[in-house]
N, C-alpha and C. Protein backbone atom coordinates (compact mmCIF):
# COMPACT_ATOMS: atom_id res chain seq x y z
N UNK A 1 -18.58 -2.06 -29.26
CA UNK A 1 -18.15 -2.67 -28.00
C UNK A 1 -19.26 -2.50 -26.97
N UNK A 2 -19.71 -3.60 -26.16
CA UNK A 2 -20.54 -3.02 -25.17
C UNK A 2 -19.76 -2.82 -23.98
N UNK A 3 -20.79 -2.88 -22.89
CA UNK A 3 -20.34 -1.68 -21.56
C UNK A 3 -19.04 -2.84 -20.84
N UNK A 4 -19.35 -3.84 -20.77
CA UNK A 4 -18.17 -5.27 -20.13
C UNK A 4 -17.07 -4.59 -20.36
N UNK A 5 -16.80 -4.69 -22.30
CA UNK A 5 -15.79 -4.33 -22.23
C UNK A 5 -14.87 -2.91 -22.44
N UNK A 6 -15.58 -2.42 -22.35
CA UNK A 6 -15.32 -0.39 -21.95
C UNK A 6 -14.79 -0.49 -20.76
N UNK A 7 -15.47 -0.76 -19.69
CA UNK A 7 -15.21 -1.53 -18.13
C UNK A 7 -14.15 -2.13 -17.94
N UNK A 8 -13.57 -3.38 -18.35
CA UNK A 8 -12.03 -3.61 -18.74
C UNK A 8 -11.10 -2.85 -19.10
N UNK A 9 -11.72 -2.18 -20.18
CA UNK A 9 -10.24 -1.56 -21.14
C UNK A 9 -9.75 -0.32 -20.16
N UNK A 10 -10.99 0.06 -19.90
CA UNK A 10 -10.29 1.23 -18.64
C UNK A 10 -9.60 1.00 -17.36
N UNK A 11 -10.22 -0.59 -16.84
CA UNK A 11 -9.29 -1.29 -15.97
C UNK A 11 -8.23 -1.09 -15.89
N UNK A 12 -8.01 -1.77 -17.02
CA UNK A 12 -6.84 -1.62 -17.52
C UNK A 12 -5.55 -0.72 -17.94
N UNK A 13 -6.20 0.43 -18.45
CA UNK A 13 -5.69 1.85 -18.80
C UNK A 13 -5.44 2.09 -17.11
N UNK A 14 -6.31 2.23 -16.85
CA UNK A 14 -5.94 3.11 -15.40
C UNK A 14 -4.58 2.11 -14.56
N UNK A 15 -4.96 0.70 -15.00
CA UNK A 15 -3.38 -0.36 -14.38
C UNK A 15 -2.40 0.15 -14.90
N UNK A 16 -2.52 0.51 -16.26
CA UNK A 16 -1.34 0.99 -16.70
C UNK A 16 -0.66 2.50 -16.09
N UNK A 17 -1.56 3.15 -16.34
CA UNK A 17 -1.40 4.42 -15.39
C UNK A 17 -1.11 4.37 -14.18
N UNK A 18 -1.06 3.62 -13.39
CA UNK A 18 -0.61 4.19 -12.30
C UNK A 18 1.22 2.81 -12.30
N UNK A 19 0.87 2.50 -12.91
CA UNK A 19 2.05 1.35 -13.09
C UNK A 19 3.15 2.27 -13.61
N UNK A 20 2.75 3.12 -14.62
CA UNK A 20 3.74 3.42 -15.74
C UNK A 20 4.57 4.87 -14.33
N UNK A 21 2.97 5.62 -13.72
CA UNK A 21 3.44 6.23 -13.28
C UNK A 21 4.32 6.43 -11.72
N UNK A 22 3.79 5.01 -11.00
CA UNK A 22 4.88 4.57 -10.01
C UNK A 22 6.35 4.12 -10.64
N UNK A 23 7.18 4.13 -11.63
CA UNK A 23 8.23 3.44 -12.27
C UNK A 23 8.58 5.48 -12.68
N UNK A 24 7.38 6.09 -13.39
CA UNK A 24 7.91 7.47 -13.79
C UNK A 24 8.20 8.07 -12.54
N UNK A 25 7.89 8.46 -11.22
CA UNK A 25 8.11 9.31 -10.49
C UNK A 25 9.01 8.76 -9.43
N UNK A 26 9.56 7.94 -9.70
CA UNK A 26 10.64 6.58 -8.73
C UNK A 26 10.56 6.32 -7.75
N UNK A 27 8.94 5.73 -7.14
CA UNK A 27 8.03 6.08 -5.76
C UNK A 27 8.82 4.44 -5.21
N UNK A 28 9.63 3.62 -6.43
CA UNK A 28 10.24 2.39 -5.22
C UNK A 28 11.37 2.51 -4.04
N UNK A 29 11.63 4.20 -4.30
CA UNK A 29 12.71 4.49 -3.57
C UNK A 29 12.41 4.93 -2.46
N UNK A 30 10.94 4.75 -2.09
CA UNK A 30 10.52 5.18 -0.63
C UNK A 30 9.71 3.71 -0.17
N UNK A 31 9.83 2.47 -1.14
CA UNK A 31 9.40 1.59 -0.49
C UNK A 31 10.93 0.66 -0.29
N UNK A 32 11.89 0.91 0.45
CA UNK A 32 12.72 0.43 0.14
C UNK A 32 13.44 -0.01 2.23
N UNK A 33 13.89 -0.84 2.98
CA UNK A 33 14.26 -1.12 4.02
C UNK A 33 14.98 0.05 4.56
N UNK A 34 15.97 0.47 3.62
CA UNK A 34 16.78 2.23 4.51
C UNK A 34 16.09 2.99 4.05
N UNK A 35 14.71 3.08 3.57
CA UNK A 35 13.77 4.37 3.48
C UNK A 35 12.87 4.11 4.50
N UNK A 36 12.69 2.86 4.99
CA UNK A 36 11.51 2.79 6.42
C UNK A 36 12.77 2.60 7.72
N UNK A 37 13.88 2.43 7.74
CA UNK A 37 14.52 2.98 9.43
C UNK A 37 15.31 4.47 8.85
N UNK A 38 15.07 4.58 7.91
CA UNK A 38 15.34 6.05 8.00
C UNK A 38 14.03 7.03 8.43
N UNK A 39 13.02 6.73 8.42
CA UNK A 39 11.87 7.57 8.66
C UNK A 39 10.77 7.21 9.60
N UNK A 40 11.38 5.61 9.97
CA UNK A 40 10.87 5.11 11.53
C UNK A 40 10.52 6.29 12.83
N UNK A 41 11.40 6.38 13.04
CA UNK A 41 11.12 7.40 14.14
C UNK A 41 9.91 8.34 13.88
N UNK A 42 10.10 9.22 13.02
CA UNK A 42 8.96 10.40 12.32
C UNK A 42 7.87 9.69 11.82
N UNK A 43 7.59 8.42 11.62
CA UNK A 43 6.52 7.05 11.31
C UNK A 43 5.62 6.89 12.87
N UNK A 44 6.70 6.53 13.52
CA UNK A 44 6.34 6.84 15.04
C UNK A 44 5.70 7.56 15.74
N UNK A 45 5.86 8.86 15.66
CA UNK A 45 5.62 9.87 16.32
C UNK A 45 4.65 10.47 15.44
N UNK A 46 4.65 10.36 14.36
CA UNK A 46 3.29 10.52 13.69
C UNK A 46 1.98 10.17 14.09
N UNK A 47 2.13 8.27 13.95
CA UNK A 47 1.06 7.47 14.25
C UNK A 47 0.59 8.02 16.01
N UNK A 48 1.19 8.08 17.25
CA UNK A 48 0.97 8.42 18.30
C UNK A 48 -0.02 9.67 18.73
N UNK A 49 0.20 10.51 17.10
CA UNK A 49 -0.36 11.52 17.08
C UNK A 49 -1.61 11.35 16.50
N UNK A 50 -1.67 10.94 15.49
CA UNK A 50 -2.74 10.61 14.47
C UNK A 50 -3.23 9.02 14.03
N UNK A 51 -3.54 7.87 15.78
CA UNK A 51 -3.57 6.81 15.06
C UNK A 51 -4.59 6.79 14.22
N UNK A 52 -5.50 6.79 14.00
CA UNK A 52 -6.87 6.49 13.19
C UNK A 52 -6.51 6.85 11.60
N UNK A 53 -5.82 7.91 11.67
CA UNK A 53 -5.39 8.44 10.07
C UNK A 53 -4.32 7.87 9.91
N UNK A 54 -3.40 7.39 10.27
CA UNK A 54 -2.42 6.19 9.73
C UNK A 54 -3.00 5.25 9.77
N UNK A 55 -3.41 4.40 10.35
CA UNK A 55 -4.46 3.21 10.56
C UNK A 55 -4.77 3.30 9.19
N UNK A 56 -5.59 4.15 8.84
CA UNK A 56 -6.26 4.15 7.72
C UNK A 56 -5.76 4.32 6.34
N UNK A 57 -4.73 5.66 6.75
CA UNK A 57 -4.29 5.49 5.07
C UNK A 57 -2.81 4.45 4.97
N UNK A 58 -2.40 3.43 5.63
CA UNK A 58 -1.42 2.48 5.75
C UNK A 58 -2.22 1.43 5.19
N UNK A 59 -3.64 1.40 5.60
CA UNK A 59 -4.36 -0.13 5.24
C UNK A 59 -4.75 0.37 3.16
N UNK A 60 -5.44 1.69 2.97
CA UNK A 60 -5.74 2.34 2.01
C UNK A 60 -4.38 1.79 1.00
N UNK A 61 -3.39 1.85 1.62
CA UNK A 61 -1.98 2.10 0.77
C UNK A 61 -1.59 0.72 0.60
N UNK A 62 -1.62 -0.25 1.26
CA UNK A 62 -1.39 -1.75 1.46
C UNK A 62 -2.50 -2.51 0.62
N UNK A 63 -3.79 -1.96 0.87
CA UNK A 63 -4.97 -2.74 -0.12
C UNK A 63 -4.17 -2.08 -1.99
N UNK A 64 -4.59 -0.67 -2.10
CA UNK A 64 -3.94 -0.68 -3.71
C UNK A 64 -2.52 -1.32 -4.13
N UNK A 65 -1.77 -1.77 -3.18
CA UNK A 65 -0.59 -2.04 -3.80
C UNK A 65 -0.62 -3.60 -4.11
N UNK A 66 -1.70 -4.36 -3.33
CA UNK A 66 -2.08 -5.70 -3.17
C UNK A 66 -2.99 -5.98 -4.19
N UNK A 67 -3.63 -4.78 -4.71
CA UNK A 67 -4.79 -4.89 -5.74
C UNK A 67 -4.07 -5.06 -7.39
N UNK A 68 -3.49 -3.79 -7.06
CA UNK A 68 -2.69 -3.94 -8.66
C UNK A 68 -1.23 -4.52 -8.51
N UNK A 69 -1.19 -5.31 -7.64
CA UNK A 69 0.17 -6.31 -7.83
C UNK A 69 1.22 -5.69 -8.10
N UNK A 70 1.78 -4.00 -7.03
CA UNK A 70 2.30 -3.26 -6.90
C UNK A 70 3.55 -3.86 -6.19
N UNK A 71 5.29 -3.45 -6.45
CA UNK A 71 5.83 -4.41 -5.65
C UNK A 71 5.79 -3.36 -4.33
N UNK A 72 6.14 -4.24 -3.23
CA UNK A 72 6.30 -3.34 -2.13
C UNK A 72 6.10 -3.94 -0.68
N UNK A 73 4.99 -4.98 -1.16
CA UNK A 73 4.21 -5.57 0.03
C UNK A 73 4.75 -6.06 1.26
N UNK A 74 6.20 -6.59 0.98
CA UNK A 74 7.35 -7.08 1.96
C UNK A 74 7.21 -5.72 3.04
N UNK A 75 7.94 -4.56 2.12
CA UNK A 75 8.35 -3.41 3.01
C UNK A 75 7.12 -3.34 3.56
N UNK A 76 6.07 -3.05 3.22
CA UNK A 76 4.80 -2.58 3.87
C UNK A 76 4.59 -3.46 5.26
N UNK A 77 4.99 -4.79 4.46
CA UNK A 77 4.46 -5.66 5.74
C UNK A 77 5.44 -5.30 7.38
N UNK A 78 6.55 -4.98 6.93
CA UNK A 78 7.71 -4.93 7.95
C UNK A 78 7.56 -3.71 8.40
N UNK A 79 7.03 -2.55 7.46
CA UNK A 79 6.59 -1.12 7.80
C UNK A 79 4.91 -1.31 9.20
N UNK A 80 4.35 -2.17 8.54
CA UNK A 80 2.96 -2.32 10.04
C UNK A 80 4.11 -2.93 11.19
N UNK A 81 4.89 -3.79 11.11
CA UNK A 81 5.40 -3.95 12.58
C UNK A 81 5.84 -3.41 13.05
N UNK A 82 6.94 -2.33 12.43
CA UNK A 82 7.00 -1.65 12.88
C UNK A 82 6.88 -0.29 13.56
N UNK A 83 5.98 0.32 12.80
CA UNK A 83 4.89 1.01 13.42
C UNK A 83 3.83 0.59 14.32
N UNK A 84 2.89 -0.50 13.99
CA UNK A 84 1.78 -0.52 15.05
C UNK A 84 1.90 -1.94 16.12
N UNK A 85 3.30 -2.31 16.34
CA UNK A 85 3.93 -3.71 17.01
C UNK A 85 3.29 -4.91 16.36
N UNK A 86 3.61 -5.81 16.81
CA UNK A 86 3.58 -6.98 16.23
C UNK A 86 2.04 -7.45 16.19
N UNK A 87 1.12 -7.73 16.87
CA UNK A 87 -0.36 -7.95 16.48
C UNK A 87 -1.20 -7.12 15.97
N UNK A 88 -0.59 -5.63 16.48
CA UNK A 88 -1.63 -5.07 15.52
C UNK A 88 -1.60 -4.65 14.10
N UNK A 89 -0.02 -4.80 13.65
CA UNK A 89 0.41 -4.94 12.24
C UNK A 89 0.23 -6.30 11.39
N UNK A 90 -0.25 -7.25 12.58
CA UNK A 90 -0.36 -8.51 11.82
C UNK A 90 -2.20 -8.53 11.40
N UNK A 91 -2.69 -7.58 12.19
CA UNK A 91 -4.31 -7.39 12.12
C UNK A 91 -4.42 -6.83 10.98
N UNK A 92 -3.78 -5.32 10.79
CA UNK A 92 -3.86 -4.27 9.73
C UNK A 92 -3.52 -5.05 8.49
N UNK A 93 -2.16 -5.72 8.46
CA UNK A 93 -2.02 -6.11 6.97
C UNK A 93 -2.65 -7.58 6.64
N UNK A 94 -3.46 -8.59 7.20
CA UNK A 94 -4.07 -9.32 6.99
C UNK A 94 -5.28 -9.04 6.38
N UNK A 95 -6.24 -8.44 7.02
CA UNK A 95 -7.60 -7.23 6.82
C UNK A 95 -7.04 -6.74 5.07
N UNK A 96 -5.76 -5.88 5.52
CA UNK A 96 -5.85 -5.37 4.10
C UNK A 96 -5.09 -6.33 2.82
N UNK A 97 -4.50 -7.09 3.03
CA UNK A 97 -4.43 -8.01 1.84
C UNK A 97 -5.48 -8.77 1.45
N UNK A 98 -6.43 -8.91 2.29
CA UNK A 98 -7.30 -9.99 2.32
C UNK A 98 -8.28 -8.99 1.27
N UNK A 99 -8.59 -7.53 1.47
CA UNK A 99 -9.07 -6.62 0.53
C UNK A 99 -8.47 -6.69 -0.25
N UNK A 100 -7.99 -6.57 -0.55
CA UNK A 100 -6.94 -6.08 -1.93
C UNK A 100 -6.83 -7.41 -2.81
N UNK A 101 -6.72 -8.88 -2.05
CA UNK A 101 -6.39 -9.69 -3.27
C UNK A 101 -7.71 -10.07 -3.67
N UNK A 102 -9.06 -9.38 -2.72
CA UNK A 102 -10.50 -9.77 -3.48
C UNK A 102 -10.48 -8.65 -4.60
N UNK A 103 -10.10 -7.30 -4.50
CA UNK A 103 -10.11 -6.90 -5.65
C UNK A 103 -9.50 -7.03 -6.88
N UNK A 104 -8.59 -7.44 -6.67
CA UNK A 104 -7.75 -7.89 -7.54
C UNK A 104 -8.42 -9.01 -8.46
C-alpha cells in the first residue's frame, strides 16, 4: 500500500473512532434542546467570564462536528444564539461551518 492510502484508512479509523465512541459514551444526551435551557444560565455566566475560551472551544466543537458529519449542528447552532446573541452566533457558526465543511 502506499502512503495515499495509509492516510485514508486512518481517516477513516479515527471516523470510526470517534463515531463509535460518541454513540458509546451517550454524548447525544448533552446535545439535546432540554440539555442547552437546562445549562443556559451556567453557559452564560461562564462565557461573561471566559469569552475568548468559549469563543474558541464552541467554534473548535462546531468545526469537528461539521467535519465528521456529527449530528448536533441544529443544537449547536441554537446553542451560539443563545449564548453569544444573535450576530455574534450567526458570525461564530458561519466561520465555523464554513471550516469544517472544507475539511470535510
Amino acid at each position: 500500500m502506499n502512503k495515499k492510502w495509509i492516510t485514508r484508512l486512518g481517516l477513516v479509523a479515527l471516523a470510526a473512532f470517534i463515531v463509535f465512541s460518541y454513540k458509546w459514551f451517550q454524548l447525544d444526551q448533552y446535545l439535546s434542546l432540554e440539555s442547552l435551557k437546562a445549562h443556559q444560565a451556567d453557559l452564560n455566566a461562564y462565557y461573561l467570564g471566559h469569552p475568548l475560551q468559549v469563543v474558541g472551544t464552541f467554534a473548535l466543537v462546531y468545526v469537528l462536528s461539521t467535519a465528521l458529519s456529527l449530528p448536533g449542528a441544529t443544537v449547536l447552532t441554537l446553542a451560539a444564539g443563545a449564548i453569544f446573541g444573535l450576530w455574534k452566533g450567526v458570525f461564530i457558526v458561519s466561520f465555523a461551518s464554513t471550516i469544517g465543511a472544507t475539511l470535510a
